[in-house]
Protein backbone atom coordinates (compact mmCIF):
# COMPACT_ATOMS: atom_id res chain seq x y z
CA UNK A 1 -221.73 -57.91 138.51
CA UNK A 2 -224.92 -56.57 138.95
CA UNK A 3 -226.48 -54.85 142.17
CA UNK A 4 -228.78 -58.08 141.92
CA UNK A 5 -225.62 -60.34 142.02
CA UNK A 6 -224.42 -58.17 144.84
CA UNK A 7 -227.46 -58.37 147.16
CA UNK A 8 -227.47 -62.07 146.53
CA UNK A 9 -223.90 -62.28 148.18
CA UNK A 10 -224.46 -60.63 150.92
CA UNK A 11 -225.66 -63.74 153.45
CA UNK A 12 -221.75 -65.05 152.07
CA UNK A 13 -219.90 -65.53 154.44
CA UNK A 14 -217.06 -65.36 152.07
CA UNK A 15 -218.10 -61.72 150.38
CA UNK A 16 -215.82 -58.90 150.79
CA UNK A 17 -218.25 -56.80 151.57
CA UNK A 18 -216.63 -54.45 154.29
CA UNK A 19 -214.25 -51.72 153.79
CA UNK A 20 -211.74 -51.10 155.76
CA UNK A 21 -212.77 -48.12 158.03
CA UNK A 22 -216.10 -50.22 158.15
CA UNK A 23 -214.80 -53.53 159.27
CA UNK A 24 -212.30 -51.36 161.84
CA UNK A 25 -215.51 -49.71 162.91
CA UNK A 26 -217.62 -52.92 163.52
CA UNK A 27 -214.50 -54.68 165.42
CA UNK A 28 -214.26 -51.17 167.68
CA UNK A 29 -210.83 -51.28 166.64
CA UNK A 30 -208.33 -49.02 164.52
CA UNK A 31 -207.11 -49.61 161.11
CA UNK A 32 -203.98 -50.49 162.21
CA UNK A 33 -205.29 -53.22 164.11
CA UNK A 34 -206.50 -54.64 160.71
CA UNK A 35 -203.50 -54.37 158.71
CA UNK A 36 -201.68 -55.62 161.41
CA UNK A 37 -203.24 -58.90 161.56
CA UNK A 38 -203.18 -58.83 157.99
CA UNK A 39 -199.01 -58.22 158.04
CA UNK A 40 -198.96 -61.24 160.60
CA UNK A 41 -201.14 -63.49 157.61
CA UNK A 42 -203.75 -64.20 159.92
CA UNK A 43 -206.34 -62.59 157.19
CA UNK A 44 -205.45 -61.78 153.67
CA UNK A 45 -208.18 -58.69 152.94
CA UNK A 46 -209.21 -58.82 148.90
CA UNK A 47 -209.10 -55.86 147.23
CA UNK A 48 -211.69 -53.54 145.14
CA UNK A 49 -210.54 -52.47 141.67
CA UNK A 50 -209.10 -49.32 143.52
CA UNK A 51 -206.67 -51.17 145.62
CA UNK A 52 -208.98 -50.46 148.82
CA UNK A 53 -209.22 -53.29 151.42
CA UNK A 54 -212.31 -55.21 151.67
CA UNK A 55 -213.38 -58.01 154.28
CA UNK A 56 -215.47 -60.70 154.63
CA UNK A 57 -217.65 -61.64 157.29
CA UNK A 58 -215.67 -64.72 158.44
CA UNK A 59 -212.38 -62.49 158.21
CA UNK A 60 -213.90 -60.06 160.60
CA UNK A 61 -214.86 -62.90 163.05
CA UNK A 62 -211.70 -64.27 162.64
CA UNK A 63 -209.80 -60.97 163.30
CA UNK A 64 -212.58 -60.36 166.18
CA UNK A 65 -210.91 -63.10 167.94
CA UNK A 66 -207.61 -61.71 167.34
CA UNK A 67 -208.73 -58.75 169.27
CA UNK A 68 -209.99 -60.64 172.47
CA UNK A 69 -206.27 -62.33 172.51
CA UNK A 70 -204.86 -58.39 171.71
CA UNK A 71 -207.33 -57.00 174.88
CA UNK A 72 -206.25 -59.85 177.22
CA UNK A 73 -202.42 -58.98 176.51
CA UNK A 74 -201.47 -61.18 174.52
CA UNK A 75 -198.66 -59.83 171.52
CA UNK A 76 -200.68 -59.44 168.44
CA UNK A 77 -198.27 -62.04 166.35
CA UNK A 78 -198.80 -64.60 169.58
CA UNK A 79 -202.50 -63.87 169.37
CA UNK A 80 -202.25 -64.30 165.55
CA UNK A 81 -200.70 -67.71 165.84
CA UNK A 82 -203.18 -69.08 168.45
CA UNK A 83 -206.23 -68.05 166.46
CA UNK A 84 -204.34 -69.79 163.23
CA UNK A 85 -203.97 -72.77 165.59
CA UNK A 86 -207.18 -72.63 166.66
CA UNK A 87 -209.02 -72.59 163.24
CA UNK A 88 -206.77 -75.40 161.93
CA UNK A 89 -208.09 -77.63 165.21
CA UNK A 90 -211.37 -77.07 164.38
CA UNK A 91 -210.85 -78.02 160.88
CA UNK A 92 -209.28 -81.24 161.55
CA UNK A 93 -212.11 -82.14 164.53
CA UNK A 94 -214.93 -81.30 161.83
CA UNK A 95 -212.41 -83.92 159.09
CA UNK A 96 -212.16 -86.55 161.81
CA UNK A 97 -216.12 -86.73 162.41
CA UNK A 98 -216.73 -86.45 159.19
CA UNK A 99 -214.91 -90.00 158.86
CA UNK A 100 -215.79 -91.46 161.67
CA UNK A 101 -219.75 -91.00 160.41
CA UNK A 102 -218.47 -92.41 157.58
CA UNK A 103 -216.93 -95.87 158.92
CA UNK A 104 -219.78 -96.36 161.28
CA UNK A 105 -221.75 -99.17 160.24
CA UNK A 106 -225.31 -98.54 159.51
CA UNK A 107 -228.37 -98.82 162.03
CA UNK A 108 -228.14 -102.18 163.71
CA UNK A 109 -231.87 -103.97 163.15
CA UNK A 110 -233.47 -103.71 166.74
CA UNK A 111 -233.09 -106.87 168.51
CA UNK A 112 -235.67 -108.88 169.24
């Protein structure tokens, strides 16, 4: 990959573009924190031809919400779980409208 390719990524959401003591920085959290969630499979980081951790944007929002769960006292595998729970809600809201757009009938002609 080029540095072209590279810059190009970086508005995906999906990129691991992060390193660890980055993303741990951004969240205002520790490392631990990170691989914690990570242990719990609430985010699986990729990793750099080194073996380094590297996150994505959605990962760090994802474990960002972890954190709020964490800082309200919630255990970190409980708050884990709940954001897990949370994202697969979301995902099956977003399915359902999808197919109810798809079974509605089109425009009725105005009536006159």
């Amino acid at each position: 990959m080029t540095a072209d390719d590279s810059f190009g990524r970086l508005d995906d959401d999906d990129y691991p573009a992060y390193t660890m003591g980055r993303a741990a920085e951004m969240l205002g959290t520790t490392q631990g924190f990170l691989r914690a969630v990570g242990e719990a499979r609430l985010i699986t980081p990729l990793r750099s031809a080194g073996g380094h951790r590297r996150y994505s944007r959605y990962q760090l929002r994802i474990a960002a919400r972890a954190r709020e769960l964490v800082d309200q006292g919630t255990p970190i595998e409980a708050a884990c779980r709940i954001v897990i729970l949370e994202d697969q809600l979301e995902e099956a809201q977003r399915i359902n409208a999808e197919y109810r757009r798809a079974g509605e009938p089109p425009n009725p002609p105005a009536a006159t």
